[in-house]
PDB file of N, CA and C in Angstrom:
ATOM      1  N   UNK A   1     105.773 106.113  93.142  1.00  0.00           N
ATOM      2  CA  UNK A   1     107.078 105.562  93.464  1.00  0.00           C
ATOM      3  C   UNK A   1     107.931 105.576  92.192  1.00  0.00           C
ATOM      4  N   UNK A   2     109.126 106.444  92.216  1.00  0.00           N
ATOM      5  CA  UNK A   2     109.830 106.177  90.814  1.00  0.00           C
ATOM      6  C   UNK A   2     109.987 104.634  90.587  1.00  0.00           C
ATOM      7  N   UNK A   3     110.511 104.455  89.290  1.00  0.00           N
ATOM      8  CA  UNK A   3     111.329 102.937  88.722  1.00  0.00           C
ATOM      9  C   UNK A   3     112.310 102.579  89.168  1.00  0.00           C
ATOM     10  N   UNK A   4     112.907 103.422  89.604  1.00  0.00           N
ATOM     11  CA  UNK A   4     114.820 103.153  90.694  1.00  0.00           C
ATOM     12  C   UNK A   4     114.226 102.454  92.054  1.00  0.00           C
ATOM     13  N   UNK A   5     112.888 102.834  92.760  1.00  0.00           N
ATOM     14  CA  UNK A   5     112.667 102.045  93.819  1.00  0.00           C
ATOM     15  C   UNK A   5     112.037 100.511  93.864  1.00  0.00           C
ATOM     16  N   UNK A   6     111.448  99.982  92.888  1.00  0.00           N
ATOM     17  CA  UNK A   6     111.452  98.527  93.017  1.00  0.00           C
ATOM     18  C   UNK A   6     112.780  97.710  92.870  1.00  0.00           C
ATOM     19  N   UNK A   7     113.680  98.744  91.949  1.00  0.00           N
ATOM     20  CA  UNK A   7     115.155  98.082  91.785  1.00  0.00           C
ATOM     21  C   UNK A   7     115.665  97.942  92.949  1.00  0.00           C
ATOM     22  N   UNK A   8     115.795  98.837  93.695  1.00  0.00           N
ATOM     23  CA  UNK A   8     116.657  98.899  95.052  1.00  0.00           C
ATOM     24  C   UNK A   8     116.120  97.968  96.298  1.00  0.00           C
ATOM     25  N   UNK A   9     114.790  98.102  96.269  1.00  0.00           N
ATOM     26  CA  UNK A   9     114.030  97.106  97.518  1.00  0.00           C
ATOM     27  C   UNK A   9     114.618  95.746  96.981  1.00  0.00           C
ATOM     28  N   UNK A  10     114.676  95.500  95.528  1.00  0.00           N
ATOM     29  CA  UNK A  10     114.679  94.065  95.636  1.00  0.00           C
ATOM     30  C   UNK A  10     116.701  93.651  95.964  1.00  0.00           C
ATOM     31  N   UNK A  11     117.415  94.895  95.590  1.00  0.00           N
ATOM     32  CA  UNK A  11     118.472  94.921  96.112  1.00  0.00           C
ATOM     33  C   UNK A  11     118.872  94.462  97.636  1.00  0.00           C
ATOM     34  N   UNK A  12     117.739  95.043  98.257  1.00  0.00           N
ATOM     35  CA  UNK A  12     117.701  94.837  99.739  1.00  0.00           C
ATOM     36  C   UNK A  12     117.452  93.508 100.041  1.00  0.00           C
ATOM     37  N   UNK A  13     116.232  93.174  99.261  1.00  0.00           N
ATOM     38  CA  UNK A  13     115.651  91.736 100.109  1.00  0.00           C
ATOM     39  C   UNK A  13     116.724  90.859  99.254  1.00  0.00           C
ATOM     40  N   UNK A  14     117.198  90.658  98.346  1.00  0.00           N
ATOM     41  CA  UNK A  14     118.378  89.871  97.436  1.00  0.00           C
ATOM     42  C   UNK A  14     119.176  89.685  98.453  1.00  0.00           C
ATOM     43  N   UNK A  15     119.904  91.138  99.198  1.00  0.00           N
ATOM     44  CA  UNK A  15     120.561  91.169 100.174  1.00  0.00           C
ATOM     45  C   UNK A  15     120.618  90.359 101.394  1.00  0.00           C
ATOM     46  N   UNK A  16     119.464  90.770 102.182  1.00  0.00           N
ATOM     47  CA  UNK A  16     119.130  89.918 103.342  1.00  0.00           C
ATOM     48  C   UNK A  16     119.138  88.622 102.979  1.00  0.00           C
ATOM     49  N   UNK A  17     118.774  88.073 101.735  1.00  0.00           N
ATOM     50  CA  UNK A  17     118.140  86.574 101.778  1.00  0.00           C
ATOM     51  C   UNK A  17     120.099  85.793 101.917  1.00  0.00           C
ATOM     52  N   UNK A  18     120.561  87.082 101.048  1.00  0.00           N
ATOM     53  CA  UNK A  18     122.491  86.491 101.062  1.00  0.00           C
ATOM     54  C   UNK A  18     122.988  86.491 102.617  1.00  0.00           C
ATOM     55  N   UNK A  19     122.402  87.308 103.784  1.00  0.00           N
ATOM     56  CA  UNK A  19     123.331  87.983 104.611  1.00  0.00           C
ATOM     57  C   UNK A  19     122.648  86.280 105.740  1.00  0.00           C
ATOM     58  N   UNK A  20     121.326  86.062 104.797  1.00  0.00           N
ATOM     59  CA  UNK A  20     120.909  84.579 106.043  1.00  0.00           C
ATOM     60  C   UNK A  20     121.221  83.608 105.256  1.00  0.00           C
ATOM     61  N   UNK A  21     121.989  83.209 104.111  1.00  0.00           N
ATOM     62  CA  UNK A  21     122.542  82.351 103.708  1.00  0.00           C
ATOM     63  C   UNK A  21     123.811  82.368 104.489  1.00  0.00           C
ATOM     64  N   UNK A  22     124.636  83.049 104.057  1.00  0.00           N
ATOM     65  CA  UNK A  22     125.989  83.323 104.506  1.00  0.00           C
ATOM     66  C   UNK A  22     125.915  82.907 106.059  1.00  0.00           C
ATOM     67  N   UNK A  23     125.002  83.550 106.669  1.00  0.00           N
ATOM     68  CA  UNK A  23     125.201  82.807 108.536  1.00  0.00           C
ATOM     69  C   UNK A  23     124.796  81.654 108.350  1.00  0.00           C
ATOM     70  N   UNK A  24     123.970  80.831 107.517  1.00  0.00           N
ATOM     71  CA  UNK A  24     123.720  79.496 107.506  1.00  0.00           C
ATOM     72  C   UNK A  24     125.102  78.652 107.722  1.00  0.00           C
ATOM     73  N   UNK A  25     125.995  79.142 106.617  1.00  0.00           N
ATOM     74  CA  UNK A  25     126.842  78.332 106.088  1.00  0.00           C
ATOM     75  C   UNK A  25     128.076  78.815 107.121  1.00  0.00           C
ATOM     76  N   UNK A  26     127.929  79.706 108.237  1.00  0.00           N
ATOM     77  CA  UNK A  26     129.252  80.187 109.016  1.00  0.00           C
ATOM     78  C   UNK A  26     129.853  81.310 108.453  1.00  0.00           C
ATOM     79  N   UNK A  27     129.607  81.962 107.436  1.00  0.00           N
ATOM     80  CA  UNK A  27     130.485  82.893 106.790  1.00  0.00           C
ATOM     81  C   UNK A  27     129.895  84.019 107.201  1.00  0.00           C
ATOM     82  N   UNK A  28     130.510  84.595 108.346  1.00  0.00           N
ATOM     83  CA  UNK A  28     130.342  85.798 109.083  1.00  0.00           C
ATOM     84  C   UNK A  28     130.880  87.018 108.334  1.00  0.00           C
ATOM     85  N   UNK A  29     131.883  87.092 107.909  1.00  0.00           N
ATOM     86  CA  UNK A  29     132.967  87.681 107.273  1.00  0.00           C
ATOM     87  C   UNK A  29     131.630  88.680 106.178  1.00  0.00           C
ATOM     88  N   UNK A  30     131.424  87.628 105.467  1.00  0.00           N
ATOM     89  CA  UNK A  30     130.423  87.576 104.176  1.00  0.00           C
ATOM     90  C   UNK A  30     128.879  88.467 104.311  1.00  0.00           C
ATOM     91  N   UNK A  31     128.760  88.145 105.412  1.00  0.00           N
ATOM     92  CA  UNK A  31     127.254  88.358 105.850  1.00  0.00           C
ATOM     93  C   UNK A  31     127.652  90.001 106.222  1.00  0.00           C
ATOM     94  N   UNK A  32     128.607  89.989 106.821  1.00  0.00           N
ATOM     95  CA  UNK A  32     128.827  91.383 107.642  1.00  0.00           C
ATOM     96  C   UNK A  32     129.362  92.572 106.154  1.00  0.00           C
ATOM     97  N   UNK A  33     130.088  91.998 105.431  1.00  0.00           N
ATOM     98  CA  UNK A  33     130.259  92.885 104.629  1.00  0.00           C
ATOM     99  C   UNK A  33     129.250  93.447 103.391  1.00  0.00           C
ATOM    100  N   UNK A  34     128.338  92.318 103.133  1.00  0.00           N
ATOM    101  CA  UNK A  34     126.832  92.471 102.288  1.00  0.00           C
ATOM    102  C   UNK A  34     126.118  93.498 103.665  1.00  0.00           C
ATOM    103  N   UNK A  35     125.752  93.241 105.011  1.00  0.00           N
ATOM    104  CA  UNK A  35     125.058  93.995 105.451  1.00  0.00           C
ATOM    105  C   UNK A  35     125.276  95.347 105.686  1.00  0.00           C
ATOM    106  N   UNK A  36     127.104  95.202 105.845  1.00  0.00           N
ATOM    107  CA  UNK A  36     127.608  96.876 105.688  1.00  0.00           C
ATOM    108  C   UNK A  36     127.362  97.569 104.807  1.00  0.00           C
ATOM    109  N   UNK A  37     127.222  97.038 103.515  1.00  0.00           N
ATOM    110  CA  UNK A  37     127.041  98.076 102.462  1.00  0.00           C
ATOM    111  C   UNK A  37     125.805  98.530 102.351  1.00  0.00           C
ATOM    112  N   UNK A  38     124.907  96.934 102.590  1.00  0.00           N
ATOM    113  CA  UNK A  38     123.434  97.617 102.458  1.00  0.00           C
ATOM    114  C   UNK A  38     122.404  98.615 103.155  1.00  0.00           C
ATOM    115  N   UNK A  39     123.316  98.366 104.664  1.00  0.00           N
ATOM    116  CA  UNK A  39     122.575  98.885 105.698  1.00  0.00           C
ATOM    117  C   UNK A  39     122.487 100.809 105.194  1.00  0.00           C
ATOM    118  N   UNK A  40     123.150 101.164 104.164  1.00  0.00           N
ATOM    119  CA  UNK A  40     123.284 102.518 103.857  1.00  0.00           C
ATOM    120  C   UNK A  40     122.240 102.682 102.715  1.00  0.00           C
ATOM    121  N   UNK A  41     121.603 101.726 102.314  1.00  0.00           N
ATOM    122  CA  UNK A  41     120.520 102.053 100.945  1.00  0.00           C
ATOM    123  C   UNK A  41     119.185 102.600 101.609  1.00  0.00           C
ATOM    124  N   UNK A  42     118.329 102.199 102.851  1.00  0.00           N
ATOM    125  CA  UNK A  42     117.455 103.198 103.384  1.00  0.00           C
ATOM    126  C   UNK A  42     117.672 104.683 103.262  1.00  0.00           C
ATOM    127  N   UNK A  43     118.417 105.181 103.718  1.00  0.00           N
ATOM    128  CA  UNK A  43     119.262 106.460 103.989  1.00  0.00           C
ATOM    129  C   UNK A  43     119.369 106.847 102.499  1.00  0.00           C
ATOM    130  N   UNK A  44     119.817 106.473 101.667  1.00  0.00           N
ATOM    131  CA  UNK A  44     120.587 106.893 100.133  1.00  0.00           C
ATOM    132  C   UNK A  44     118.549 106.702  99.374  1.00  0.00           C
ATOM    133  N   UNK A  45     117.923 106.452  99.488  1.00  0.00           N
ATOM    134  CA  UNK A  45     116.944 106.022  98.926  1.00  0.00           C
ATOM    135  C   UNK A  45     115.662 107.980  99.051  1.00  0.00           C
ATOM    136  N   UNK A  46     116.416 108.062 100.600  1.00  0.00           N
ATOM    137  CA  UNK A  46     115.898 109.488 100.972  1.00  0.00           C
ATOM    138  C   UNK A  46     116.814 110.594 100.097  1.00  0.00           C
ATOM    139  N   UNK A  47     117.700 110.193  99.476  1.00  0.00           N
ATOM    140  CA  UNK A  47     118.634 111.519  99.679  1.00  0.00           C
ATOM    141  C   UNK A  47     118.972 111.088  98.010  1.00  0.00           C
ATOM    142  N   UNK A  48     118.357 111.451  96.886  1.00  0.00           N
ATOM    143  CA  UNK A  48     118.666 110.866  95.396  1.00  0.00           C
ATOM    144  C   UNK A  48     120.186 111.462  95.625  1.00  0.00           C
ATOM    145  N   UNK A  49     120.741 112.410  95.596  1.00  0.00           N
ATOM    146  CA  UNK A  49     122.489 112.480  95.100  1.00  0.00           C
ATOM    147  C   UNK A  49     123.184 111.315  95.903  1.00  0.00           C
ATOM    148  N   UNK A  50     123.045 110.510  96.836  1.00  0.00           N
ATOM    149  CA  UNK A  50     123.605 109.771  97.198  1.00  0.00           C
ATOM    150  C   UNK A  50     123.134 108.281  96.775  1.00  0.00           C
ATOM    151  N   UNK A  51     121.931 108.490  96.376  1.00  0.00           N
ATOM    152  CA  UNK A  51     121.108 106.966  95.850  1.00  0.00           C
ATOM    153  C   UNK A  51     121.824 106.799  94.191  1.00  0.00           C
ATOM    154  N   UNK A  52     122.543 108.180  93.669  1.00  0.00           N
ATOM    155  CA  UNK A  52     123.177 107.602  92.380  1.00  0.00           C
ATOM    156  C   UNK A  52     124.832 107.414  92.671  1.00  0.00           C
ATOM    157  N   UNK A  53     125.570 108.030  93.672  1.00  0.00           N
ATOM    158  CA  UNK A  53     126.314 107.446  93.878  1.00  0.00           C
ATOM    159  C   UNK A  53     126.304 105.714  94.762  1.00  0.00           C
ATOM    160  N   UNK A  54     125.389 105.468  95.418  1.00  0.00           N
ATOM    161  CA  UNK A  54     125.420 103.945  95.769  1.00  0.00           C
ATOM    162  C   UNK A  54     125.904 103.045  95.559  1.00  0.00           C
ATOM    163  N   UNK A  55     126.134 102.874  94.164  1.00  0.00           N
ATOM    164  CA  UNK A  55     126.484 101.278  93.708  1.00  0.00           C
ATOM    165  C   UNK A  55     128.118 101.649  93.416  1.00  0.00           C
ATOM    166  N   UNK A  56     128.623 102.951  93.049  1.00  0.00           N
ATOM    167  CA  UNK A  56     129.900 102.875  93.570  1.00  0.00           C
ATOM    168  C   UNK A  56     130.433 103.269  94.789  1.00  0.00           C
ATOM    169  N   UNK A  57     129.483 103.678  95.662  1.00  0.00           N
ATOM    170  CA  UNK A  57     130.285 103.671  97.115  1.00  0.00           C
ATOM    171  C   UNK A  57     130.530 102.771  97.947  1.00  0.00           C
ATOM    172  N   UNK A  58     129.195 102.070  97.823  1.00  0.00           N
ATOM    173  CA  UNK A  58     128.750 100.940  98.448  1.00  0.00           C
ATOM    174  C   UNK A  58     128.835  99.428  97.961  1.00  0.00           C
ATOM    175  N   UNK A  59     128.546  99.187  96.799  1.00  0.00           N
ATOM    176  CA  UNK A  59     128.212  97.919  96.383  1.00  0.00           C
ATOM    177  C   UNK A  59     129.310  97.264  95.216  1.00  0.00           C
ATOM    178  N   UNK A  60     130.630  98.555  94.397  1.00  0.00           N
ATOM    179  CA  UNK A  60     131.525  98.041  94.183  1.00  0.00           C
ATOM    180  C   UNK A  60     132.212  97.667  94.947  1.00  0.00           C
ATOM    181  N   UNK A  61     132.910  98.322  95.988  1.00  0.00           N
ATOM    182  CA  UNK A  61     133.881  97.434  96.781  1.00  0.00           C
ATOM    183  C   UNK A  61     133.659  96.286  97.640  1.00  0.00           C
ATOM    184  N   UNK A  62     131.703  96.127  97.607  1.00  0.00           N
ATOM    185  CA  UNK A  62     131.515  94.527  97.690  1.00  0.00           C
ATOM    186  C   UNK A  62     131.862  93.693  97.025  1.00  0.00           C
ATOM    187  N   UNK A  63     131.600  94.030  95.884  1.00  0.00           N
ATOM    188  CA  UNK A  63     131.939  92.597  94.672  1.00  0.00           C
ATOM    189  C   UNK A  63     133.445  92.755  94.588  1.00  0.00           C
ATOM    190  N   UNK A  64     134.165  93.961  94.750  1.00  0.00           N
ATOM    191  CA  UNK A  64     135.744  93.546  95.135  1.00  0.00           C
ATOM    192  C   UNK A  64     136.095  92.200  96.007  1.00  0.00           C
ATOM    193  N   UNK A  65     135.513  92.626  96.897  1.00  0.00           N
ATOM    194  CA  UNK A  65     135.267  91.441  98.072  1.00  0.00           C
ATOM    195  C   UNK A  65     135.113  90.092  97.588  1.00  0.00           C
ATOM    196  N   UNK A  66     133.604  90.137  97.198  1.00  0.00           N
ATOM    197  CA  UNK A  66     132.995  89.127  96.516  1.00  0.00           C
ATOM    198  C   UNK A  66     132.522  88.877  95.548  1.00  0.00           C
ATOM    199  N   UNK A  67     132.978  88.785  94.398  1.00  0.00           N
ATOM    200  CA  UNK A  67     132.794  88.821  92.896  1.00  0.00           C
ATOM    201  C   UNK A  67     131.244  88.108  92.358  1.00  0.00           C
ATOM    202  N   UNK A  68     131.038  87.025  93.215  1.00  0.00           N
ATOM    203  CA  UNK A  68     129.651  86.427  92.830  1.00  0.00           C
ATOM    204  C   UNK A  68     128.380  87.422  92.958  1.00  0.00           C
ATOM    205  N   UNK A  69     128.886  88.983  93.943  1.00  0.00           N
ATOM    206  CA  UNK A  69     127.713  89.379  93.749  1.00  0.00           C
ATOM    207  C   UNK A  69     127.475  90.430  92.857  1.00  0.00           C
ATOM    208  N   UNK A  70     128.477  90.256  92.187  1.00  0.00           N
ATOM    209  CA  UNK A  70     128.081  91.348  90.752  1.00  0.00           C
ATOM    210  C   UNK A  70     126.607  91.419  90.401  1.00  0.00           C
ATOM    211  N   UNK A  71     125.878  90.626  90.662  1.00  0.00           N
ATOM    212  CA  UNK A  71     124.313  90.988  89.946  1.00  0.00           C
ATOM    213  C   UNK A  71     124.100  91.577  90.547  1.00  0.00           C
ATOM    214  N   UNK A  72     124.054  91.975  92.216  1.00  0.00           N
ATOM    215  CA  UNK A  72     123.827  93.728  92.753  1.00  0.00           C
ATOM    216  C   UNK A  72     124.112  94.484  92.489  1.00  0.00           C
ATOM    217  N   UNK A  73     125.371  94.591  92.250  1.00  0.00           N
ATOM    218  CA  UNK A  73     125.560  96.368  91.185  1.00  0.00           C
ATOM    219  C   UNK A  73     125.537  95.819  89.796  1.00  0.00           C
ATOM    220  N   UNK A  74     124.973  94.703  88.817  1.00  0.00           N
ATOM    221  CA  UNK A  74     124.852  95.280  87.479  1.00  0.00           C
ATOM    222  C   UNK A  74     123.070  95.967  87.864  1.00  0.00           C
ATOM    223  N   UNK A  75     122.103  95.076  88.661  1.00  0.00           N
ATOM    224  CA  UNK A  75     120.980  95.549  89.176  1.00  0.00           C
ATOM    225  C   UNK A  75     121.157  97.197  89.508  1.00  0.00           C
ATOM    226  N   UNK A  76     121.778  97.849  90.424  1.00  0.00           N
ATOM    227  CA  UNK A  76     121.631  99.071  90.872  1.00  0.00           C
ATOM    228  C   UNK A  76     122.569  99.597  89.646  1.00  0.00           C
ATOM    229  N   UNK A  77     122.993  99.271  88.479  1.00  0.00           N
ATOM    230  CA  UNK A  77     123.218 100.259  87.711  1.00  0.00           C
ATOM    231  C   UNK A  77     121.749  99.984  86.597  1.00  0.00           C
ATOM    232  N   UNK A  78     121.243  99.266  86.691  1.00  0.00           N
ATOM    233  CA  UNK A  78     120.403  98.779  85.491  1.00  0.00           C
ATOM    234  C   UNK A  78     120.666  98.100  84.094  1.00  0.00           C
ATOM    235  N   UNK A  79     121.667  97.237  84.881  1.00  0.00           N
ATOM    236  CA  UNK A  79     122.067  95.743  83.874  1.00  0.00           C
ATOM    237  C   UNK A  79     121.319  94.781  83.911  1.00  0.00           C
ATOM    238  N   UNK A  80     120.723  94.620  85.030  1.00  0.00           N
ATOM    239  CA  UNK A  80     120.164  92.965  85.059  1.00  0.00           C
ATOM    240  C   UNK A  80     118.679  92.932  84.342  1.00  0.00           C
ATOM    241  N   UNK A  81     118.187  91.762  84.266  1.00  0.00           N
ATOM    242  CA  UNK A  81     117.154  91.553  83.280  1.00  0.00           C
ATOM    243  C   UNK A  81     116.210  90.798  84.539  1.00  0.00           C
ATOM    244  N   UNK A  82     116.461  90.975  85.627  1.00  0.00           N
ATOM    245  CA  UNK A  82     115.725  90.755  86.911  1.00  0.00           C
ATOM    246  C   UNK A  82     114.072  91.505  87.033  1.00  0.00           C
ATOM    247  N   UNK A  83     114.659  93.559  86.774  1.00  0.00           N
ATOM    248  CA  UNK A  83     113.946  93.767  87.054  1.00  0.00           C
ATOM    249  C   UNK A  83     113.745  94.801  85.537  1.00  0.00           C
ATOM    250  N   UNK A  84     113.157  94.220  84.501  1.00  0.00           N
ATOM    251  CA  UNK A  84     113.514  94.928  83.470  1.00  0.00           C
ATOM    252  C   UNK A  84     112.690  96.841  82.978  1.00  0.00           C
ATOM    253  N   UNK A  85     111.800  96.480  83.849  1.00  0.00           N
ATOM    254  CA  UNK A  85     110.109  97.570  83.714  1.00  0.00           C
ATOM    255  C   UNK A  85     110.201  97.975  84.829  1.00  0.00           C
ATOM    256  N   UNK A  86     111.430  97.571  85.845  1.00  0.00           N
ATOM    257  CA  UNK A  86     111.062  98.266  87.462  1.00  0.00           C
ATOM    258  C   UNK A  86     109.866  97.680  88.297  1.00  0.00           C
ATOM    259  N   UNK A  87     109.827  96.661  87.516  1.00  0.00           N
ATOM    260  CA  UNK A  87     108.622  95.612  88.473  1.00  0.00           C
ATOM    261  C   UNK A  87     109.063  94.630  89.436  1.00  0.00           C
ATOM    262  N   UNK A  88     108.773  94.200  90.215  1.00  0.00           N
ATOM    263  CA  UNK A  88     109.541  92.919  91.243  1.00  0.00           C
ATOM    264  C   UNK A  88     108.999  91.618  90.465  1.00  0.00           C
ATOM    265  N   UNK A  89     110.055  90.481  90.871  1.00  0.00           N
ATOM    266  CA  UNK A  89     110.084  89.831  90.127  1.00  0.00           C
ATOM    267  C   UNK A  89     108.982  88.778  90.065  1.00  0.00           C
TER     268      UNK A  89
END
């Protein structure tokens, strides 16, 4: 398994755990736009030229949206100190 794929799974489950917060709290809006972007990282994960465009197709104009989730794309560029060795956390 390359090092780009523990980054991205945990992108995913980071994801989901936001998309069942967000319905906790009523914020549909929120949930739907984290799941829109993510629902395209399976797919991009098969296809590397699209798994390096990702985090700007997909996951900047989330944090446009929603600025708190910048740690997903500093993660899918390889900023965060989450996953530093490509290990889960």
């Amino acid at each position: 398994m390359s090092v780009v794929y523990p980054r991205y799974l945990h992108i995913l489950h980071r994801g989901l755990v936001l998309i069942r917060q967000a319905c906790q709290c009523g914020d549909v809006r929120r949930a739907e736009a984290i799941a829109d972007a993510l629902h395209n990282l399976p797919l991009a994960l098969e296809r590397p030229g699209e798994l390096a465009q990702f985090p700007e197709i997909y996951l900047a104009p989330l944090v446009q949206l929603y600025p708190d989730l910048a740690e997903l794309l500093g993660e899918a560029e390889g900023q965060s100190d989450q996953l530093p060795n490509g290990n889960a956390p």
